[in-house]
Protein backbone atom coordinates (compact mmCIF):
# COMPACT_ATOMS: atom_id res chain seq x y z
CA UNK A 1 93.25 52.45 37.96
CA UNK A 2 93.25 49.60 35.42
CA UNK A 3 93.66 52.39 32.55
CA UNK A 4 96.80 53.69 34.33
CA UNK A 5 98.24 50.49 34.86
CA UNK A 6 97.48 49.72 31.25
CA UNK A 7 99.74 52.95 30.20
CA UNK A 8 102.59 51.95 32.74
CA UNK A 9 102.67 48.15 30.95
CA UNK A 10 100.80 46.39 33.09
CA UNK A 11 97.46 44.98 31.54
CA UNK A 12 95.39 43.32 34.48
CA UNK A 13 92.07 41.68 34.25
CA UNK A 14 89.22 42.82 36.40
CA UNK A 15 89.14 40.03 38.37
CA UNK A 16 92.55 40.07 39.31
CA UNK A 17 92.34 43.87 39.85
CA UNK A 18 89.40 43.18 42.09
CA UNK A 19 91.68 40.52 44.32
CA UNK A 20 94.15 43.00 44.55
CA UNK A 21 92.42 45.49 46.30
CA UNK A 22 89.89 43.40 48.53
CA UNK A 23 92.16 40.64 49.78
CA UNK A 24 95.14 39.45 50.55
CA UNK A 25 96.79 38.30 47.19
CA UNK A 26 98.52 35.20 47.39
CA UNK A 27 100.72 35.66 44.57
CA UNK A 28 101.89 39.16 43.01
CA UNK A 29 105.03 39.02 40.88
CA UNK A 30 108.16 41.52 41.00
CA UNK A 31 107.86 43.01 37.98
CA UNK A 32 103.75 43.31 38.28
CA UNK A 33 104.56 44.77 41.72
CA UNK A 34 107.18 47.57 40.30
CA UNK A 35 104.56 48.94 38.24
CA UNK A 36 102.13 49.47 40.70
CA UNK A 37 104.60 51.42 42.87
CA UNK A 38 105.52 53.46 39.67
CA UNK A 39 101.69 54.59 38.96
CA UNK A 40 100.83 54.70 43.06
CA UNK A 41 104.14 56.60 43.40
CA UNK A 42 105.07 54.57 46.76
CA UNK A 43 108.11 51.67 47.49
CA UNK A 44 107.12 47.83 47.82
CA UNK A 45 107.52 48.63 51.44
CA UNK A 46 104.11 50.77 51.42
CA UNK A 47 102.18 47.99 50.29
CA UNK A 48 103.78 44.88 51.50
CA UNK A 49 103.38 43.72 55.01
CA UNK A 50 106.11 42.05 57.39
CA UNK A 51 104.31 39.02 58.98
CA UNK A 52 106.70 36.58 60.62
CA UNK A 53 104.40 35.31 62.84
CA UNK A 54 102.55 33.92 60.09
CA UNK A 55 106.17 32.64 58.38
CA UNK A 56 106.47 31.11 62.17
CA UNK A 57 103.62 29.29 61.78
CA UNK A 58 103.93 27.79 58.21
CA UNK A 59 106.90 26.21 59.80
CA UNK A 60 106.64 22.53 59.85
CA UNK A 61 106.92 21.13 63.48
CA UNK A 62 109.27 18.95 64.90
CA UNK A 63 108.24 15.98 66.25
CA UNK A 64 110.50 14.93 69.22
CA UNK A 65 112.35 11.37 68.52
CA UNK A 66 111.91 8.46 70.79
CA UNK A 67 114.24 7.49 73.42
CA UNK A 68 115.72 4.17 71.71
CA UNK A 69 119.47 4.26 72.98
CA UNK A 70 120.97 5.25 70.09
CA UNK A 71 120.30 8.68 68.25
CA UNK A 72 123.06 9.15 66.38
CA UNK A 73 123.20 7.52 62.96
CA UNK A 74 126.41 5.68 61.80
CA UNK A 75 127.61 5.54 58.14
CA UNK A 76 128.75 2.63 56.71
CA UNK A 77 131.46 2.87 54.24
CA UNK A 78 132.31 0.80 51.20
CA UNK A 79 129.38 -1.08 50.57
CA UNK A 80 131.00 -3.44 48.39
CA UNK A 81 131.62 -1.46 45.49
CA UNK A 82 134.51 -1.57 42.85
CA UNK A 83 136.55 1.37 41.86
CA UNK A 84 135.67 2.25 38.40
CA UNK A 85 137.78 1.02 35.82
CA UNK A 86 140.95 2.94 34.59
């Protein structure tokens, strides 16, 4: 496999070849990825996997805000600034 990637443009060490395969890769880029469909003769959607559960769950949380009265923040204008000069 590494040969044929080799021959499509794609030169990949064995230990990255080896992650690949066995795991989950954390990173793969576009380009890297278009090549392997080429030689594997499938679409990105063949090899990637929709998981929005795990999207879902990288989400940070929101923490609820504490009843003080007032929520709502107020803006205060012209905090003593000039106008610049002319």
């Amino acid at each position: 496999m590494r040969r044929r990637l080799a021959e499509a443009g794609l030169e990949i060490s064995t230990g990255k070849m080896s992650a690949l395969w066995t795991g989950t890769p954390t990173t793969v880029r576009l380009d890297d990825l278009d090549i392997i469909c080429l030689v594997l003769q499938c679409t990105t959607a063949d090899l990637l996997v929709h998981e929005p559960e795990v999207a879902a769950a990288r989400r940070p949380q929101v923490e609820p805000q504490a009843a003080t009265g007032s929520a709502s923040v107020v803006p205060r204008l012209g905090r003593g600034r000039t106008l610049p000069p002319i």
